[in-house]
PDB file of N, CA and C in Angstrom:
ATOM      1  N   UNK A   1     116.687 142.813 -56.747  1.00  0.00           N
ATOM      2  CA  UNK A   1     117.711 141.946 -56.240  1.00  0.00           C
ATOM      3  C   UNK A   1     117.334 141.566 -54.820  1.00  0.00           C
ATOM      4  N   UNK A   2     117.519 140.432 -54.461  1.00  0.00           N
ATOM      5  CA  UNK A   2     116.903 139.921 -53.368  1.00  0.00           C
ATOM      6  C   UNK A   2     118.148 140.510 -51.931  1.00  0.00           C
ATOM      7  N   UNK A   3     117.549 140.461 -50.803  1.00  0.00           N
ATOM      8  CA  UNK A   3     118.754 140.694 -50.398  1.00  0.00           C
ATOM      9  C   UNK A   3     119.565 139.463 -49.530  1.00  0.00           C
ATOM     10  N   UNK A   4     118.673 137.832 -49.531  1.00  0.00           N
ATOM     11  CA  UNK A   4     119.529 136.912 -49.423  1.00  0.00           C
ATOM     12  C   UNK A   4     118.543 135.573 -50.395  1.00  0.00           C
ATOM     13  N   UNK A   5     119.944 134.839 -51.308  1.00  0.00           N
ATOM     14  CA  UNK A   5     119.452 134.172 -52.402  1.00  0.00           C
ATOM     15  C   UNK A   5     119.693 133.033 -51.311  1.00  0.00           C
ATOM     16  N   UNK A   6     118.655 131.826 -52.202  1.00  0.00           N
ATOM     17  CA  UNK A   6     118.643 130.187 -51.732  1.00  0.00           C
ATOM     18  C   UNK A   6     120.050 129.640 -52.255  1.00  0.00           C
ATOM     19  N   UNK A   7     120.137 128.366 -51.772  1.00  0.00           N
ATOM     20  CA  UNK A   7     121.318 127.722 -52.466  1.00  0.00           C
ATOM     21  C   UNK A   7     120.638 127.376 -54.277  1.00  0.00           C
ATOM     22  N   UNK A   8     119.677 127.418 -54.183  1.00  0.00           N
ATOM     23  CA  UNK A   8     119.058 127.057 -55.581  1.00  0.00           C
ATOM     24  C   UNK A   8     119.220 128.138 -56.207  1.00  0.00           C
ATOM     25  N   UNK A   9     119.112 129.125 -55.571  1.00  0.00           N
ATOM     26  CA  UNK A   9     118.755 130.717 -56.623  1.00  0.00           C
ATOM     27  C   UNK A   9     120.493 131.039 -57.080  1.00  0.00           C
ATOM     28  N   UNK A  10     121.414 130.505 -56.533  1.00  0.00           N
ATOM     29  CA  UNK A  10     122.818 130.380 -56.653  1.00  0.00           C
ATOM     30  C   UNK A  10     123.343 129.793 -57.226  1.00  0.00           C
ATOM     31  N   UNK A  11     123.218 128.665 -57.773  1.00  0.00           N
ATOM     32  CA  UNK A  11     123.552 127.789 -58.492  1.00  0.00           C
ATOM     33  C   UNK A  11     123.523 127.895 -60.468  1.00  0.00           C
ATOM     34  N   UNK A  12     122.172 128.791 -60.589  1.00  0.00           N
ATOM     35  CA  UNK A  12     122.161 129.075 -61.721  1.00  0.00           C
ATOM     36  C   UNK A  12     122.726 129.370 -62.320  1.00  0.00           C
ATOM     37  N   UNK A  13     122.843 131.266 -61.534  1.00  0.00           N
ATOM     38  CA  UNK A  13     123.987 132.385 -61.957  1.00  0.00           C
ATOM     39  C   UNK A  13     125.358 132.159 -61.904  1.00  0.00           C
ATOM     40  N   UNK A  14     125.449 130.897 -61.635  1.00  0.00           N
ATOM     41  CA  UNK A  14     127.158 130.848 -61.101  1.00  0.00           C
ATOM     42  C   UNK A  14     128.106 131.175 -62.547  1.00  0.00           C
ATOM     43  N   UNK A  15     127.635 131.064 -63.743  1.00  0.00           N
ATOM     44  CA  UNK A  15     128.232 131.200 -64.527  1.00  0.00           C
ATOM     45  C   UNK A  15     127.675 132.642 -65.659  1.00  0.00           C
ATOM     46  N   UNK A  16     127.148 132.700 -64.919  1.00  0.00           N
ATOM     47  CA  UNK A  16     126.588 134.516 -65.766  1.00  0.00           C
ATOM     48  C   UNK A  16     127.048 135.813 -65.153  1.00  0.00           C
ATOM     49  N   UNK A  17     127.519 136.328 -65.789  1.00  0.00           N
ATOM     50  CA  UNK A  17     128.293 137.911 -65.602  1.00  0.00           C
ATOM     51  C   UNK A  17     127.350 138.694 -64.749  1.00  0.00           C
ATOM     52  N   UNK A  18     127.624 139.765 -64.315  1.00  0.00           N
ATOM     53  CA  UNK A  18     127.132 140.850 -63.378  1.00  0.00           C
ATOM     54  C   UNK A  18     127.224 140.966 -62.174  1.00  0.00           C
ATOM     55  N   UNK A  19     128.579 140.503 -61.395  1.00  0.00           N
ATOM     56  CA  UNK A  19     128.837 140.141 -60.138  1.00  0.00           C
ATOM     57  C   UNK A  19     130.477 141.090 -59.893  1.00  0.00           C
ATOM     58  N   UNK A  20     129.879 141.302 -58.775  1.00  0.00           N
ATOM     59  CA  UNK A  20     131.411 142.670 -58.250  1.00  0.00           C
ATOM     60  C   UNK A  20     131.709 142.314 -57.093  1.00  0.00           C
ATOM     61  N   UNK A  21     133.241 141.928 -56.625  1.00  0.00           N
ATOM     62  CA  UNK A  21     133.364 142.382 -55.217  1.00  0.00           C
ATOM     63  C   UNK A  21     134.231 143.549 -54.719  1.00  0.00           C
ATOM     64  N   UNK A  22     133.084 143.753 -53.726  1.00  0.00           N
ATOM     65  CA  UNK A  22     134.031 144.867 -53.136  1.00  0.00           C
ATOM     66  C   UNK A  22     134.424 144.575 -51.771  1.00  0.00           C
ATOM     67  N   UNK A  23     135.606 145.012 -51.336  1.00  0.00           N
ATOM     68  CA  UNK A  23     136.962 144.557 -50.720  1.00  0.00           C
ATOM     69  C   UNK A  23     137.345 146.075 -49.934  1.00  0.00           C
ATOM     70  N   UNK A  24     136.760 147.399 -50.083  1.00  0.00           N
ATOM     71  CA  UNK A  24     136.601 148.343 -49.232  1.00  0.00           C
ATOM     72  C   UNK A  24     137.776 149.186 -49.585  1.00  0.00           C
ATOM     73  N   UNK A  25     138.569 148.763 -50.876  1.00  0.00           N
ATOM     74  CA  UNK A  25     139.666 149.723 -50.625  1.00  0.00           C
ATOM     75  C   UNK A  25     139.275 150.912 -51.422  1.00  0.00           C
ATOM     76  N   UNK A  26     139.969 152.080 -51.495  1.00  0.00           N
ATOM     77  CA  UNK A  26     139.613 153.111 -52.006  1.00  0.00           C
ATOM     78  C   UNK A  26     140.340 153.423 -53.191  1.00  0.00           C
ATOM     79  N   UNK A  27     140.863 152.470 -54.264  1.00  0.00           N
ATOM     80  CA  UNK A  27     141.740 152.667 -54.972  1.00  0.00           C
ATOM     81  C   UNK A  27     141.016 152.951 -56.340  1.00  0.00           C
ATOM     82  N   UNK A  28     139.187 152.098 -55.858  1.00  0.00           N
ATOM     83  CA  UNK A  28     138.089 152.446 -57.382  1.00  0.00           C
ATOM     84  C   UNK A  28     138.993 151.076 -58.056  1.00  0.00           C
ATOM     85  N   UNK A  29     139.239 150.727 -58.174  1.00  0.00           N
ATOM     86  CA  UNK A  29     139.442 148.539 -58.732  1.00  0.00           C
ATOM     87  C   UNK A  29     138.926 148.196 -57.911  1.00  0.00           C
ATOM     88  N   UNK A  30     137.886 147.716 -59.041  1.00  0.00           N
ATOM     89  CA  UNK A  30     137.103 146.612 -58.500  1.00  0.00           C
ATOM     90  C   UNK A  30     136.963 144.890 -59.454  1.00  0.00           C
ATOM     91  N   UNK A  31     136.827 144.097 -59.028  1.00  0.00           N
ATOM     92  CA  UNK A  31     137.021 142.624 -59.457  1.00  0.00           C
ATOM     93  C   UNK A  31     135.667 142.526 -59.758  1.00  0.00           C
ATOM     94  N   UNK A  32     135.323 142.335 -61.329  1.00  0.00           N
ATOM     95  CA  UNK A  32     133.795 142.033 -61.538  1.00  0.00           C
ATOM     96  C   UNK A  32     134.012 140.536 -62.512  1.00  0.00           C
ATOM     97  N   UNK A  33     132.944 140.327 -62.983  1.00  0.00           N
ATOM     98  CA  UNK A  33     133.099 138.808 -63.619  1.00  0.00           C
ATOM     99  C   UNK A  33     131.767 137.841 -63.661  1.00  0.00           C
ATOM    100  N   UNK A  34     132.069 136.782 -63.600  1.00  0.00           N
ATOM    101  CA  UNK A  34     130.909 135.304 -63.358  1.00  0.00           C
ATOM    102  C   UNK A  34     130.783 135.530 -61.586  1.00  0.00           C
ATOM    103  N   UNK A  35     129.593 134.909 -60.954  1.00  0.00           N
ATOM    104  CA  UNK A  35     129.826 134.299 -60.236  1.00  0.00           C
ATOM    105  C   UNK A  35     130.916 133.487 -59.434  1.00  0.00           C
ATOM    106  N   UNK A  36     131.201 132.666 -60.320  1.00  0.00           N
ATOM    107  CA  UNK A  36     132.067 131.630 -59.933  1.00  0.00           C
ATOM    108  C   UNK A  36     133.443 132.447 -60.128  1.00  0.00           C
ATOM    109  N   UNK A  37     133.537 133.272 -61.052  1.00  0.00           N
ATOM    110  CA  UNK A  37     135.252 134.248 -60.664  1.00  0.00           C
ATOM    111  C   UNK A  37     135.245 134.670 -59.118  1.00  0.00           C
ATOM    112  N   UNK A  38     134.588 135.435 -58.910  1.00  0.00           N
ATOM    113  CA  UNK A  38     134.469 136.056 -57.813  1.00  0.00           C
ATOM    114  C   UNK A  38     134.268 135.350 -56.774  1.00  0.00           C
ATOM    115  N   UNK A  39     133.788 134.557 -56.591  1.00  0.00           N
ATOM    116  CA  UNK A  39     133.746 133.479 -55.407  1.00  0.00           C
ATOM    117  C   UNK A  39     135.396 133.005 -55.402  1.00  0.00           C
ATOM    118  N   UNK A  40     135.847 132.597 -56.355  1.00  0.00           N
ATOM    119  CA  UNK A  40     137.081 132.475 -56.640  1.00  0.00           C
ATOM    120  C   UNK A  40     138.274 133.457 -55.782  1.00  0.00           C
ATOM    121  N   UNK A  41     138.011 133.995 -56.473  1.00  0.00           N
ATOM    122  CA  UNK A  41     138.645 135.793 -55.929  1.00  0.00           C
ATOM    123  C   UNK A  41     138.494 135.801 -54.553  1.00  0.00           C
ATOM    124  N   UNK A  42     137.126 135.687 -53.921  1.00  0.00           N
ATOM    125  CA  UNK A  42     136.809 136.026 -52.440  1.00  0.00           C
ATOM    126  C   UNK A  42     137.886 134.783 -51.706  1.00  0.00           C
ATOM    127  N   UNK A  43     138.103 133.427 -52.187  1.00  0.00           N
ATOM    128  CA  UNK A  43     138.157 132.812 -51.573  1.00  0.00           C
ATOM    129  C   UNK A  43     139.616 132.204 -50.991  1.00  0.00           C
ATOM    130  N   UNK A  44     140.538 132.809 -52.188  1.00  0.00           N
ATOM    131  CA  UNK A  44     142.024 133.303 -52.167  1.00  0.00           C
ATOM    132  C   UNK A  44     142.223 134.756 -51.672  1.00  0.00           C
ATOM    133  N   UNK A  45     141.472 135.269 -51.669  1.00  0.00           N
ATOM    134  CA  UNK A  45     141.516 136.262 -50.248  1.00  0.00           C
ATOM    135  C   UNK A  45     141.837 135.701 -49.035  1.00  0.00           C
ATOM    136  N   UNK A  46     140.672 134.759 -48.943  1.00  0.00           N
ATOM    137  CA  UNK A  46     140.563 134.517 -47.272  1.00  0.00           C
ATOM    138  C   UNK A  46     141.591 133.808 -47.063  1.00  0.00           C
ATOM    139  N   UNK A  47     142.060 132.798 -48.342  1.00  0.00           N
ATOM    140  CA  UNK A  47     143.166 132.201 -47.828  1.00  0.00           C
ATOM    141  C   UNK A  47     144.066 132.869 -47.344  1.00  0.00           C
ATOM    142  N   UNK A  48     144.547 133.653 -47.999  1.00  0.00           N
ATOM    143  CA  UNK A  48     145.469 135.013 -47.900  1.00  0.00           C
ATOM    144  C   UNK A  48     145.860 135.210 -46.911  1.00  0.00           C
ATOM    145  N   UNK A  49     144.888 135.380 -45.817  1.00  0.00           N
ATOM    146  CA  UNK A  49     144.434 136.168 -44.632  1.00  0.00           C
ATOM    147  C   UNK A  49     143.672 137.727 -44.635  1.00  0.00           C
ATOM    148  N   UNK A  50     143.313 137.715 -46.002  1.00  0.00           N
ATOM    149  CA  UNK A  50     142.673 139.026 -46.276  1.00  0.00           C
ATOM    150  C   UNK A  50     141.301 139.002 -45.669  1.00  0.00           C
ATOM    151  N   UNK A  51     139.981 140.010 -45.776  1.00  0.00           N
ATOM    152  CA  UNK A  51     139.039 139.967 -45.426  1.00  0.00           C
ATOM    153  C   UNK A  51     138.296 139.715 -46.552  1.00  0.00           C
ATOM    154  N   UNK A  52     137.660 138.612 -47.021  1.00  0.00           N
ATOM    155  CA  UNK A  52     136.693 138.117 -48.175  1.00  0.00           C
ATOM    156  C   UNK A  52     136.242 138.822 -48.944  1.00  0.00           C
ATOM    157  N   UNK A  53     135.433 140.228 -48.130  1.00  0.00           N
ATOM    158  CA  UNK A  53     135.051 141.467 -49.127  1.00  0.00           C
ATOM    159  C   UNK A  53     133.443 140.788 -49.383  1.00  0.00           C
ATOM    160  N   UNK A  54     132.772 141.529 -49.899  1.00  0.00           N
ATOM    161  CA  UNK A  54     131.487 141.353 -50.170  1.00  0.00           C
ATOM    162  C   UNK A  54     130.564 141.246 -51.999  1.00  0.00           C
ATOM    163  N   UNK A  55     130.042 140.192 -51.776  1.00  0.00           N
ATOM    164  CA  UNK A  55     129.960 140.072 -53.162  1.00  0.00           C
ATOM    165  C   UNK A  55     128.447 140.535 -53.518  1.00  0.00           C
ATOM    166  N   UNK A  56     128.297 141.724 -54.678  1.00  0.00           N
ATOM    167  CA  UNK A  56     127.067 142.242 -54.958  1.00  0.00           C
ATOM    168  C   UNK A  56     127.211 142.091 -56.264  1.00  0.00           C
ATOM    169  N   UNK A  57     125.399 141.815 -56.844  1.00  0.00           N
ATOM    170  CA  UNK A  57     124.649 141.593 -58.004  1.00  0.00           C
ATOM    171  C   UNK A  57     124.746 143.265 -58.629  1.00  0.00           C
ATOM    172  N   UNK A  58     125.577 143.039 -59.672  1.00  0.00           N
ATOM    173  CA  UNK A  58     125.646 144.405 -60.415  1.00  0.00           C
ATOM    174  C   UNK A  58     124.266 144.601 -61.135  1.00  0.00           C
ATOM    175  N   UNK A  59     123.324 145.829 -60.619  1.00  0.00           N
ATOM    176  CA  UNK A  59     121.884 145.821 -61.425  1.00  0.00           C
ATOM    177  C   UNK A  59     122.469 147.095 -62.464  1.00  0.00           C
ATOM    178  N   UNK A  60     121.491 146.927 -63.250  1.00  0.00           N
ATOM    179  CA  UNK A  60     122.424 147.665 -64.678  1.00  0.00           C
ATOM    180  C   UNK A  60     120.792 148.699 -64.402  1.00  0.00           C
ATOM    181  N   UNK A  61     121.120 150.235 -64.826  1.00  0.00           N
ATOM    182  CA  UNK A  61     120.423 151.044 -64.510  1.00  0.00           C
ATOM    183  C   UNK A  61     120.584 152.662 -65.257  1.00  0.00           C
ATOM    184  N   UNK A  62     119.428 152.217 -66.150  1.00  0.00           N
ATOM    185  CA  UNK A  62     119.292 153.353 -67.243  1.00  0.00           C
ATOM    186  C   UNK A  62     118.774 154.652 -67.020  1.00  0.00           C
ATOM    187  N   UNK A  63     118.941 155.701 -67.546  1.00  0.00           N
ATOM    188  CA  UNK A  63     118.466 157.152 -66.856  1.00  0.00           C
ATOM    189  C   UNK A  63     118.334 157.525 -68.487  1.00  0.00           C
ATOM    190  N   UNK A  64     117.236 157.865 -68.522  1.00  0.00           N
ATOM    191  CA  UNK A  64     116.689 158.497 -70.017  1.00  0.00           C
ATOM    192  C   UNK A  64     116.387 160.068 -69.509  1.00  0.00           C
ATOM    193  N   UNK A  65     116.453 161.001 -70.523  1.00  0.00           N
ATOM    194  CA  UNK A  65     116.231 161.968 -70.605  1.00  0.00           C
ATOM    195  C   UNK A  65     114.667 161.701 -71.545  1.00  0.00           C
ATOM    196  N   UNK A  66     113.729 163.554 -70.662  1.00  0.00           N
ATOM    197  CA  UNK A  66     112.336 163.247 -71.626  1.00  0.00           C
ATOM    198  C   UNK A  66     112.305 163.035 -73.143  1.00  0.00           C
ATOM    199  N   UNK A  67     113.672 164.018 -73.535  1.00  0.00           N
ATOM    200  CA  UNK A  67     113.722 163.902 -75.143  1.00  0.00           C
ATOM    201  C   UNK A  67     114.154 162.774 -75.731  1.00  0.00           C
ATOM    202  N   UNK A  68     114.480 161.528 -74.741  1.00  0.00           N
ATOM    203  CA  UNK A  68     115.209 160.320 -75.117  1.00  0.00           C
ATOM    204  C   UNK A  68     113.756 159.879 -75.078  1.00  0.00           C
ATOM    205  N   UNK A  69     112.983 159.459 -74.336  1.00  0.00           N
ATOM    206  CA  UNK A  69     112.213 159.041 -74.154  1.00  0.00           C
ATOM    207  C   UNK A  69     111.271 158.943 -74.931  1.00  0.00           C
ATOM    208  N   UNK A  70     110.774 160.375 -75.763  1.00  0.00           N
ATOM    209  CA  UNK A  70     109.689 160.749 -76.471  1.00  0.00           C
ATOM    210  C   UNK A  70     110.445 160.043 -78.275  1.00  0.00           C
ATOM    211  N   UNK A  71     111.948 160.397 -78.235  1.00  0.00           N
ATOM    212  CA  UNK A  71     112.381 159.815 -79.318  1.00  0.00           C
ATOM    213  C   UNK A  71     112.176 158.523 -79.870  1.00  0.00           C
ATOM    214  N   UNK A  72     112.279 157.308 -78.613  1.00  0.00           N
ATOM    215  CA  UNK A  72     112.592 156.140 -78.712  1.00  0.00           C
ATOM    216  C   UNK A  72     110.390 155.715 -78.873  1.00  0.00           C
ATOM    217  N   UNK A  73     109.860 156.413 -78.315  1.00  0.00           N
ATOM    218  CA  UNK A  73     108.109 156.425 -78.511  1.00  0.00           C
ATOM    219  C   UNK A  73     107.939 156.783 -80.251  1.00  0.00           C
ATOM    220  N   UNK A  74     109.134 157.351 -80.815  1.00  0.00           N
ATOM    221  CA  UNK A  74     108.581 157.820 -81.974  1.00  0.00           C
ATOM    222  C   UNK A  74     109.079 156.579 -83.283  1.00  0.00           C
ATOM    223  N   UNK A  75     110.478 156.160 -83.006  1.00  0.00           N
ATOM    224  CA  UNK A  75     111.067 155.205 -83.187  1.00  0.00           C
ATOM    225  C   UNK A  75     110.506 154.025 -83.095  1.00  0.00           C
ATOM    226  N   UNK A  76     110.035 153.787 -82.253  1.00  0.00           N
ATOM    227  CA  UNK A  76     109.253 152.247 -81.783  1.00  0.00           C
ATOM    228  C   UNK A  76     107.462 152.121 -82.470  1.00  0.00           C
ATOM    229  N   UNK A  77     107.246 153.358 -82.264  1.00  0.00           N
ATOM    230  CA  UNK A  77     105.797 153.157 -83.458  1.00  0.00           C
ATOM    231  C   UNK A  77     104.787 153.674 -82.668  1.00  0.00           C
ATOM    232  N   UNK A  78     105.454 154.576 -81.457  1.00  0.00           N
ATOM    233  CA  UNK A  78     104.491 154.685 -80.619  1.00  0.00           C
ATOM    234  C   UNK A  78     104.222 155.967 -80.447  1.00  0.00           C
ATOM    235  N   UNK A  79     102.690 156.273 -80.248  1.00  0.00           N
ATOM    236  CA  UNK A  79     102.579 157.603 -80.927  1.00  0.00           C
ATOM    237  C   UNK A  79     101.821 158.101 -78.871  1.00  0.00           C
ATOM    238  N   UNK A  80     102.717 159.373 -78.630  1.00  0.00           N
ATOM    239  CA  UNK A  80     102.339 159.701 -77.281  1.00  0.00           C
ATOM    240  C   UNK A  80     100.882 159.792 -77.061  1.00  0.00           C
ATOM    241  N   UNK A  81     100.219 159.764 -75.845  1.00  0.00           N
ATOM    242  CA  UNK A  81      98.697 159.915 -75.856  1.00  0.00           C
ATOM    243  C   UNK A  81      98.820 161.465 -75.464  1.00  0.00           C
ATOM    244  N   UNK A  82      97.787 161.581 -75.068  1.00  0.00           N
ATOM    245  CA  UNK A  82      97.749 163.075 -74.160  1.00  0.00           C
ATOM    246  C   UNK A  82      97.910 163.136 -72.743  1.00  0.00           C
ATOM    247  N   UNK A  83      98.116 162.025 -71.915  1.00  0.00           N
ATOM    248  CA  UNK A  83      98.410 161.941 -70.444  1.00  0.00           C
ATOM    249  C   UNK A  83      99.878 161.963 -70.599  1.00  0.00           C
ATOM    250  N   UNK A  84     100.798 161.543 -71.788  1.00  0.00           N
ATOM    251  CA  UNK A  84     102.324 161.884 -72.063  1.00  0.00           C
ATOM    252  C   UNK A  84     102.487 163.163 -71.912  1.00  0.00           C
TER     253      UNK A  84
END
């Protein structure tokens, strides 16, 4: 994830899911959605007089276990070498 996109690199995603803002409160709700929700969201904040809050690219992030790992090698057709 970059840590600042172009107006071009923005425009794409505006309508694809994986976008959160967070707004700092400690209540654990959080507003996730499109792009364009959340910009939404941020922006009736500010009207508000609230503070906009910050909008981050939700990266999705898998944690395998070795026995998951060696399973899905056996599953898939793939047979471990000896450096496995």
């Amino acid at each position: 994830m970059p840590d600042k996109y172009t107006h071009g690199q923005l425009t794409k995603p505006v309508k694809s899911p994986g976008w959160r803002l967070v707004t700092g409160k400690k209540d654990g709700h959080s507003i996730t959605g499109t792009l364009e929700h959340v910009l939404g969201v941020t922006h009736e904040r500010r009207k508000g007089g609230q503070a906009p809050g910050l909008i981050e690219e939700i990266e999705t992030k898998l944690e395998l276990e070795m026995i998951q790992i060696e399973l899905f090698g056996v599953t898939s057709g793939r047979q471990p070498s000896r450096e496995d």
